[in-house]
Every structure is written in C-alpha cells, then in structure tokens.
PDB file of N, CA and C in Angstrom:
ATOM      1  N   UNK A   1     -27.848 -23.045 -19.203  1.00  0.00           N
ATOM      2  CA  UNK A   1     -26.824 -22.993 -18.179  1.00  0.00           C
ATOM      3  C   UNK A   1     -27.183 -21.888 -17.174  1.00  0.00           C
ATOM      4  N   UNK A   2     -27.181 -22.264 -15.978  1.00  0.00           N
ATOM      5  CA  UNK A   2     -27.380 -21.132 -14.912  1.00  0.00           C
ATOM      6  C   UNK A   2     -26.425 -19.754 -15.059  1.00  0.00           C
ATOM      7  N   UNK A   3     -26.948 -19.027 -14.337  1.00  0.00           N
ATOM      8  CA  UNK A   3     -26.416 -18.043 -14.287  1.00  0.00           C
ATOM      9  C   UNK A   3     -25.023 -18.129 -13.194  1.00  0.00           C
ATOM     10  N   UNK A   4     -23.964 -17.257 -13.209  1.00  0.00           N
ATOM     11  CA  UNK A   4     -23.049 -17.696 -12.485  1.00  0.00           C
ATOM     12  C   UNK A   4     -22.239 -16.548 -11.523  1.00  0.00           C
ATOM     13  N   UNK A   5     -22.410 -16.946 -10.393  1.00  0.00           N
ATOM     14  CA  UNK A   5     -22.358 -15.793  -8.888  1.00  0.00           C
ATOM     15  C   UNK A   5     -21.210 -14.927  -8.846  1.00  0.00           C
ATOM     16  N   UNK A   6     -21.508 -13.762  -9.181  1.00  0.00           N
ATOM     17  CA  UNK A   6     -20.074 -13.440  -8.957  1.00  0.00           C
ATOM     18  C   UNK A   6     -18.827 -13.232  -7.086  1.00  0.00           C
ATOM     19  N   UNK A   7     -17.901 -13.592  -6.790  1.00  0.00           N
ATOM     20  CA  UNK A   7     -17.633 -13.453  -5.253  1.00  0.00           C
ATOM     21  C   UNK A   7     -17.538 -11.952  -4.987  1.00  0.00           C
ATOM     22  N   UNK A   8     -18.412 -12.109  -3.657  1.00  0.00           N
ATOM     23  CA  UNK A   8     -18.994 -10.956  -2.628  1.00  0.00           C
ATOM     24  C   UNK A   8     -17.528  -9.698  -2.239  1.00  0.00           C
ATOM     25  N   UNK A   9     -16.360 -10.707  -1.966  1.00  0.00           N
ATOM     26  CA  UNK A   9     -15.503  -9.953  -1.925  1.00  0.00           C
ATOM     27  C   UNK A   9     -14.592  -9.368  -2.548  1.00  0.00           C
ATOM     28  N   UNK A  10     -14.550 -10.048  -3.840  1.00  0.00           N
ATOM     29  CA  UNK A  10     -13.942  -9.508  -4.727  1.00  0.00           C
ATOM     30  C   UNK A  10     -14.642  -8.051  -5.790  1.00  0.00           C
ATOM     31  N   UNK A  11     -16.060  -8.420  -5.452  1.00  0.00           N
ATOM     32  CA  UNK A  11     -16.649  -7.293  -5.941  1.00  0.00           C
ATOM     33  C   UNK A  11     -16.499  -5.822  -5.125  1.00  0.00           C
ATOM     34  N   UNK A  12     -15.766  -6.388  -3.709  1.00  0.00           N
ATOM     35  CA  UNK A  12     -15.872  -4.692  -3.016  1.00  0.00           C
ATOM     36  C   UNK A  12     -14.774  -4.186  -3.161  1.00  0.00           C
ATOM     37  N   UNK A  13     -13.897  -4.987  -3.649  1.00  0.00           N
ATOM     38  CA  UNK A  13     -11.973  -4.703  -3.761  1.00  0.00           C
ATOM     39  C   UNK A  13     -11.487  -4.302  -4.716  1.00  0.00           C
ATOM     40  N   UNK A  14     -12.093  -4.711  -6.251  1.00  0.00           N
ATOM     41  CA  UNK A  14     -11.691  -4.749  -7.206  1.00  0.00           C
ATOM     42  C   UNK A  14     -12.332  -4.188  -8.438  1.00  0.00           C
ATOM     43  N   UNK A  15     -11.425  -3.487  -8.976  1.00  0.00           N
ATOM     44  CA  UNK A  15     -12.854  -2.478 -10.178  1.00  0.00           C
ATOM     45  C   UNK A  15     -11.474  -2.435 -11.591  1.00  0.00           C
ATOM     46  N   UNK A  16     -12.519  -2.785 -12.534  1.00  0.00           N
ATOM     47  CA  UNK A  16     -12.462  -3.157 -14.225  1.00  0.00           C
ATOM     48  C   UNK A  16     -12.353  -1.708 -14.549  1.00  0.00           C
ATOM     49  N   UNK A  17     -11.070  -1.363 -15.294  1.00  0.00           N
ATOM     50  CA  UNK A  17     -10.518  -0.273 -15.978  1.00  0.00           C
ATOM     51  C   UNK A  17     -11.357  -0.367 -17.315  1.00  0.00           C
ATOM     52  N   UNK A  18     -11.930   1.121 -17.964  1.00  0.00           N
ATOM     53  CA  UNK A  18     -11.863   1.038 -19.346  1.00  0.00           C
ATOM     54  C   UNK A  18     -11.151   0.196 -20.272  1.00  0.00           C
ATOM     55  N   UNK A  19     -10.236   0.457 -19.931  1.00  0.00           N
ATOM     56  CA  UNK A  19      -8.820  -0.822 -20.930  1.00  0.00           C
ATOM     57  C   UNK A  19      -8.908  -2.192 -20.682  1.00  0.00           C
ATOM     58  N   UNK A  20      -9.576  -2.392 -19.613  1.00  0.00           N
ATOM     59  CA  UNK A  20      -9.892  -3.945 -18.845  1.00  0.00           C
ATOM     60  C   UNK A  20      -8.815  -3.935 -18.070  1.00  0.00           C
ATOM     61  N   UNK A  21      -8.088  -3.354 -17.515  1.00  0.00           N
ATOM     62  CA  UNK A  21      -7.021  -3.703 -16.174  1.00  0.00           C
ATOM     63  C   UNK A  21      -8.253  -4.039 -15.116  1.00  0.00           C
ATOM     64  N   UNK A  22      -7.720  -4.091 -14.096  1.00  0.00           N
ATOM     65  CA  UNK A  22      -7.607  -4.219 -12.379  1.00  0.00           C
ATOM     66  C   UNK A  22      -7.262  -3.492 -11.831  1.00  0.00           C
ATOM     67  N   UNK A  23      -7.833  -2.978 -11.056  1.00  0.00           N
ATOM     68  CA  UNK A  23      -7.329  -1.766  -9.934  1.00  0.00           C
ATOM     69  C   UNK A  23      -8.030  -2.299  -9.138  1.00  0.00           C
ATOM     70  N   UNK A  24      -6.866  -1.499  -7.552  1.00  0.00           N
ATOM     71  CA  UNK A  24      -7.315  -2.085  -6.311  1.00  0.00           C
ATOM     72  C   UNK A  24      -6.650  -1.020  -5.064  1.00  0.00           C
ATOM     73  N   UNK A  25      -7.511  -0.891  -3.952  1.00  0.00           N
ATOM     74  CA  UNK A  25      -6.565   0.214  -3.147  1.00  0.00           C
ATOM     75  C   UNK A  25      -5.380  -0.747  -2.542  1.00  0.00           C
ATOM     76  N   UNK A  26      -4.379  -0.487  -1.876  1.00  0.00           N
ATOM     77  CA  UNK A  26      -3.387  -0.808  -1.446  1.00  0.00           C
ATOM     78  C   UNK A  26      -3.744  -1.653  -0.068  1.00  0.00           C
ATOM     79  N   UNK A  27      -3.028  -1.884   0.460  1.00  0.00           N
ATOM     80  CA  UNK A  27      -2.924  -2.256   1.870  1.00  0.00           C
ATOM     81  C   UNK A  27      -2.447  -1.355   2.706  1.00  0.00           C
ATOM     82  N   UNK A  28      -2.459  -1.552   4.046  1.00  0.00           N
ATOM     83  CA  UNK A  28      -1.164  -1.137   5.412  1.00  0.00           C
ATOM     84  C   UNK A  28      -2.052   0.746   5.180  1.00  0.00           C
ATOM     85  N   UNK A  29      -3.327   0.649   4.847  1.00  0.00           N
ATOM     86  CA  UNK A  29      -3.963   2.292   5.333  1.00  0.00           C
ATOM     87  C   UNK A  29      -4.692   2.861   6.430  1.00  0.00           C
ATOM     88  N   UNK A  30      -4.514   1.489   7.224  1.00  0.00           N
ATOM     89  CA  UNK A  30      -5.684   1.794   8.652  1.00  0.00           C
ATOM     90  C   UNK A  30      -5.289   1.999   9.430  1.00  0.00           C
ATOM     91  N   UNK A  31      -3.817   1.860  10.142  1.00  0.00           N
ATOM     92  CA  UNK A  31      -3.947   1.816  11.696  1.00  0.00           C
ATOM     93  C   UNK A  31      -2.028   1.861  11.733  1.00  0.00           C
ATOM     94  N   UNK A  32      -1.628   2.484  12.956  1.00  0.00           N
ATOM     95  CA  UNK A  32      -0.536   2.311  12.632  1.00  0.00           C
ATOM     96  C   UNK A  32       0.427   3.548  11.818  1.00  0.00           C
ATOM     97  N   UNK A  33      -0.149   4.759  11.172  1.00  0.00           N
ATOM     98  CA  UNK A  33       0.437   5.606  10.394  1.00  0.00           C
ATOM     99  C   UNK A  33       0.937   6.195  11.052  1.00  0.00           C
ATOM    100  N   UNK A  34       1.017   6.859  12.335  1.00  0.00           N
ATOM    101  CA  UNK A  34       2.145   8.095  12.766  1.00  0.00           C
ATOM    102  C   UNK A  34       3.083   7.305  13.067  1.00  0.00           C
ATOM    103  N   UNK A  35       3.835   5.760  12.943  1.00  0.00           N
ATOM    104  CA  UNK A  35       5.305   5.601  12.573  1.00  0.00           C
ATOM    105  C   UNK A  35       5.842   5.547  10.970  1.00  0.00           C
ATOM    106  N   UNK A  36       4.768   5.552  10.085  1.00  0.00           N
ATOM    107  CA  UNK A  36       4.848   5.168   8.684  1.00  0.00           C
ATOM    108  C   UNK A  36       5.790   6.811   7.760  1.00  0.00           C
ATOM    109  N   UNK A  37       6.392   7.021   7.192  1.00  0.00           N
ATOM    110  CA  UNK A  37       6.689   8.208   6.644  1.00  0.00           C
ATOM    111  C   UNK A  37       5.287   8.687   5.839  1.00  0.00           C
ATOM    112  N   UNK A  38       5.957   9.823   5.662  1.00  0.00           N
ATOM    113  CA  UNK A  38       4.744  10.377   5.069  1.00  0.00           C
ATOM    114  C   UNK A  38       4.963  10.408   3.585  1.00  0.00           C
ATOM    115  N   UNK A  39       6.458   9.920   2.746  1.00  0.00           N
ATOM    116  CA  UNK A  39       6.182   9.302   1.273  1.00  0.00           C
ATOM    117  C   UNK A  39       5.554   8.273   1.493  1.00  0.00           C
ATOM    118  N   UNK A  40       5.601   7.288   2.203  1.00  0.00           N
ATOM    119  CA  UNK A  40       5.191   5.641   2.217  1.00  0.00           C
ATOM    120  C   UNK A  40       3.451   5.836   2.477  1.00  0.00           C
ATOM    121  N   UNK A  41       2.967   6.945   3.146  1.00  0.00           N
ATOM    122  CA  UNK A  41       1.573   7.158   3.143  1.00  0.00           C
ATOM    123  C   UNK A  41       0.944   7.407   1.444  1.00  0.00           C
ATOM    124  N   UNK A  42       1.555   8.536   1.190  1.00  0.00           N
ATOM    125  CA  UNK A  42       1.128   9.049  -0.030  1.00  0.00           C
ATOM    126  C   UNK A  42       1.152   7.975  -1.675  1.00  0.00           C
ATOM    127  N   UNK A  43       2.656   7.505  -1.338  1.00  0.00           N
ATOM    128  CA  UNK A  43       2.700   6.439  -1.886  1.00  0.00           C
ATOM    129  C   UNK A  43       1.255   5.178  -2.272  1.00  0.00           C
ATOM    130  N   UNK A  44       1.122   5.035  -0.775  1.00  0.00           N
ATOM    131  CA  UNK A  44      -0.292   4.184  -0.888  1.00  0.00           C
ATOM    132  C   UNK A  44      -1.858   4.636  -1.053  1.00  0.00           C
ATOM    133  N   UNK A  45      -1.858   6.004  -1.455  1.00  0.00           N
ATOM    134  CA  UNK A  45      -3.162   6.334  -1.542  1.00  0.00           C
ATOM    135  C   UNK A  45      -3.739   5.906  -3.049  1.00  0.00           C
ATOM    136  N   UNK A  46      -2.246   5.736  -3.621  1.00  0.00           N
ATOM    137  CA  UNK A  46      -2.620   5.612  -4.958  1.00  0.00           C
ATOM    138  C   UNK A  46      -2.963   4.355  -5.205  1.00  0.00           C
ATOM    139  N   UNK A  47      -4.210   3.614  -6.289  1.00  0.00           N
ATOM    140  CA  UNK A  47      -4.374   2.433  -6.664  1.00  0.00           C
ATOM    141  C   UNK A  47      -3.033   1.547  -6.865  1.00  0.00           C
ATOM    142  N   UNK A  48      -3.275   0.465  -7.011  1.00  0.00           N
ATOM    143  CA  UNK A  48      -2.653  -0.631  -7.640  1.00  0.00           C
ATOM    144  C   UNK A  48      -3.208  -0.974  -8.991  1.00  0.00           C
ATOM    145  N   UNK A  49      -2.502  -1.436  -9.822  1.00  0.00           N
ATOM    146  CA  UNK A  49      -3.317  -2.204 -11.161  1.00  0.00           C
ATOM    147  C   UNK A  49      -2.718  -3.177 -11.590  1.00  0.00           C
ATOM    148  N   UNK A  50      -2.988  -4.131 -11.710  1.00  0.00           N
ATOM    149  CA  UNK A  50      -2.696  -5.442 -12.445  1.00  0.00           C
ATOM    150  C   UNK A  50      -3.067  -5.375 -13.890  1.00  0.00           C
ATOM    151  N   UNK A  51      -2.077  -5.908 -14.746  1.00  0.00           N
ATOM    152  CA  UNK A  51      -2.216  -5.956 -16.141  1.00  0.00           C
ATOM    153  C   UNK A  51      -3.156  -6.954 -16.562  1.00  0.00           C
ATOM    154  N   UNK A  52      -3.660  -6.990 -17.816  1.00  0.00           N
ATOM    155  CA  UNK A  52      -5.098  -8.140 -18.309  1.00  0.00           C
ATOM    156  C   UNK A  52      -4.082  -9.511 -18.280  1.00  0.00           C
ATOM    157  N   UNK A  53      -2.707  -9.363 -18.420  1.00  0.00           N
ATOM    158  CA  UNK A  53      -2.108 -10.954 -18.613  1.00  0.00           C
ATOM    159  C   UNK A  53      -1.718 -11.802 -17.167  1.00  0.00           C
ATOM    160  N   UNK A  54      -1.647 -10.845 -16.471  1.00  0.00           N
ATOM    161  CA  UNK A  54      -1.189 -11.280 -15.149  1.00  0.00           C
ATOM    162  C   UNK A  54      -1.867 -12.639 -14.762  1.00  0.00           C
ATOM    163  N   UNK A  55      -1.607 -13.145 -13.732  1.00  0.00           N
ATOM    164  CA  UNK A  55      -2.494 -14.697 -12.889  1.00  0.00           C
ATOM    165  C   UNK A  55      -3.038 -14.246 -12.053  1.00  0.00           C
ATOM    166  N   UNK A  56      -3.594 -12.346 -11.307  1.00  0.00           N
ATOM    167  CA  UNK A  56      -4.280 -12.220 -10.857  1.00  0.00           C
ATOM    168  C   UNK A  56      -5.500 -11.782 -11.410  1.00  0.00           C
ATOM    169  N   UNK A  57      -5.346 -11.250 -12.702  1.00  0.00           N
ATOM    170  CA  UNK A  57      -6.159 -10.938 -13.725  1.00  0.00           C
ATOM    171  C   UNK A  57      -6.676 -12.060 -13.946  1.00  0.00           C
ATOM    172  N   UNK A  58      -6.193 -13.059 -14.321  1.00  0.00           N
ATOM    173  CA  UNK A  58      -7.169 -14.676 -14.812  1.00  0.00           C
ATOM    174  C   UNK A  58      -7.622 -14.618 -13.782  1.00  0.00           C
ATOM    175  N   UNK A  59      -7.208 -14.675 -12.335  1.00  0.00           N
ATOM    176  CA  UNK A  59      -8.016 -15.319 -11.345  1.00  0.00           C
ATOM    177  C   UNK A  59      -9.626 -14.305 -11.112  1.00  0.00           C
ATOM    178  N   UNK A  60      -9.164 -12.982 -11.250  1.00  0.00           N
ATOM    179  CA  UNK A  60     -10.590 -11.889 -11.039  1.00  0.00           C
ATOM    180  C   UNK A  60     -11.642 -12.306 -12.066  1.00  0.00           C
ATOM    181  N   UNK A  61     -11.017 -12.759 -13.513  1.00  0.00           N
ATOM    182  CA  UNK A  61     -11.999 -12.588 -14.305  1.00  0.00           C
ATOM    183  C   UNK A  61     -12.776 -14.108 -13.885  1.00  0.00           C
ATOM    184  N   UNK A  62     -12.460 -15.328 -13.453  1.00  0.00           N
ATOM    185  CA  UNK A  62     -13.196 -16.021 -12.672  1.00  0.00           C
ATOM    186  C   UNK A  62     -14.187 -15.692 -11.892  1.00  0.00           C
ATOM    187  N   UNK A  63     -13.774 -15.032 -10.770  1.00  0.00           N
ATOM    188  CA  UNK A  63     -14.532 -14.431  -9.911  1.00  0.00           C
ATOM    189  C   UNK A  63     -15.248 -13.388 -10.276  1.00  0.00           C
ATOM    190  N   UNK A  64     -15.032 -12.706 -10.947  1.00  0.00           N
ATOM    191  CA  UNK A  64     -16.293 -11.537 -11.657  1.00  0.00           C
ATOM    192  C   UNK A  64     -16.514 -11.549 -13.076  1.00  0.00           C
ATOM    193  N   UNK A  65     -17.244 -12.727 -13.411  1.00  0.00           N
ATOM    194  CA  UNK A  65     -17.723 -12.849 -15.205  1.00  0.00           C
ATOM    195  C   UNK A  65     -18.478 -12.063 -15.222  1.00  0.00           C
ATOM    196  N   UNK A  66     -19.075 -11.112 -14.734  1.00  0.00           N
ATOM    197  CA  UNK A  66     -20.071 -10.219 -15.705  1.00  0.00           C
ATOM    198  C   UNK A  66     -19.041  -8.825 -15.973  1.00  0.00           C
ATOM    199  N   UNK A  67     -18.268  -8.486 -14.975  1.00  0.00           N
ATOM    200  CA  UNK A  67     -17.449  -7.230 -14.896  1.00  0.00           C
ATOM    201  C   UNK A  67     -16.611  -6.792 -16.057  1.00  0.00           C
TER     202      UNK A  67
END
C-alpha cells in the first residue's frame, strides 16, 4: 500500500500534544486590534485544543496519519 500524503495545511496549523490532543493558535490576531480590548487580545494568544474524541480530532487524524 502506498504511502499516504499528509495535507500541506493542516500540517502548518496544527500540532499533536504529548497526550495526543490538538492544539491550534486562535483566530482574529492580525489586523484590526486597537478596537479589540486588551482581555480579548490576551485571551487569544493562548492555544486552542481539541480533545482526542472530538469530530475535529477524527478529521486531523485523517489528514495527518503519521503525526
């Protein structure tokens, strides 16, 4: 059986926790911040993580079988 590709973009977005979660940076960090508060900034510096059961978790581990 061939080997199987993992997607280009999901590899620059998305990174495999020790535990096997998902983490991912946030959105809304580029452009636009001096109307944003400055909890709602700080707020978003921090990752996101999706749990291993989630349907975005099935869908990553599709897209990145070797990860």
């Amino acid at each position: 059986m061939p080997k199987l590709k993992s997607h280009s973009g999901a590899k620059k977005r998305f990174h495999k926790t020790a535990s096997g979660k998902w983490t991912h940076a946030r959105a809304g960090r580029r452009h636009l911040l001096i109307e944003m508060s400055s909890k709602r900034g700080r707020h978003l510096r921090r990752s996101a993580v999706h749990k291993k059961s989630s349907a975005e978790a099935k869908m990553l581990k599709a897209y990145l079988p070797y990860d």
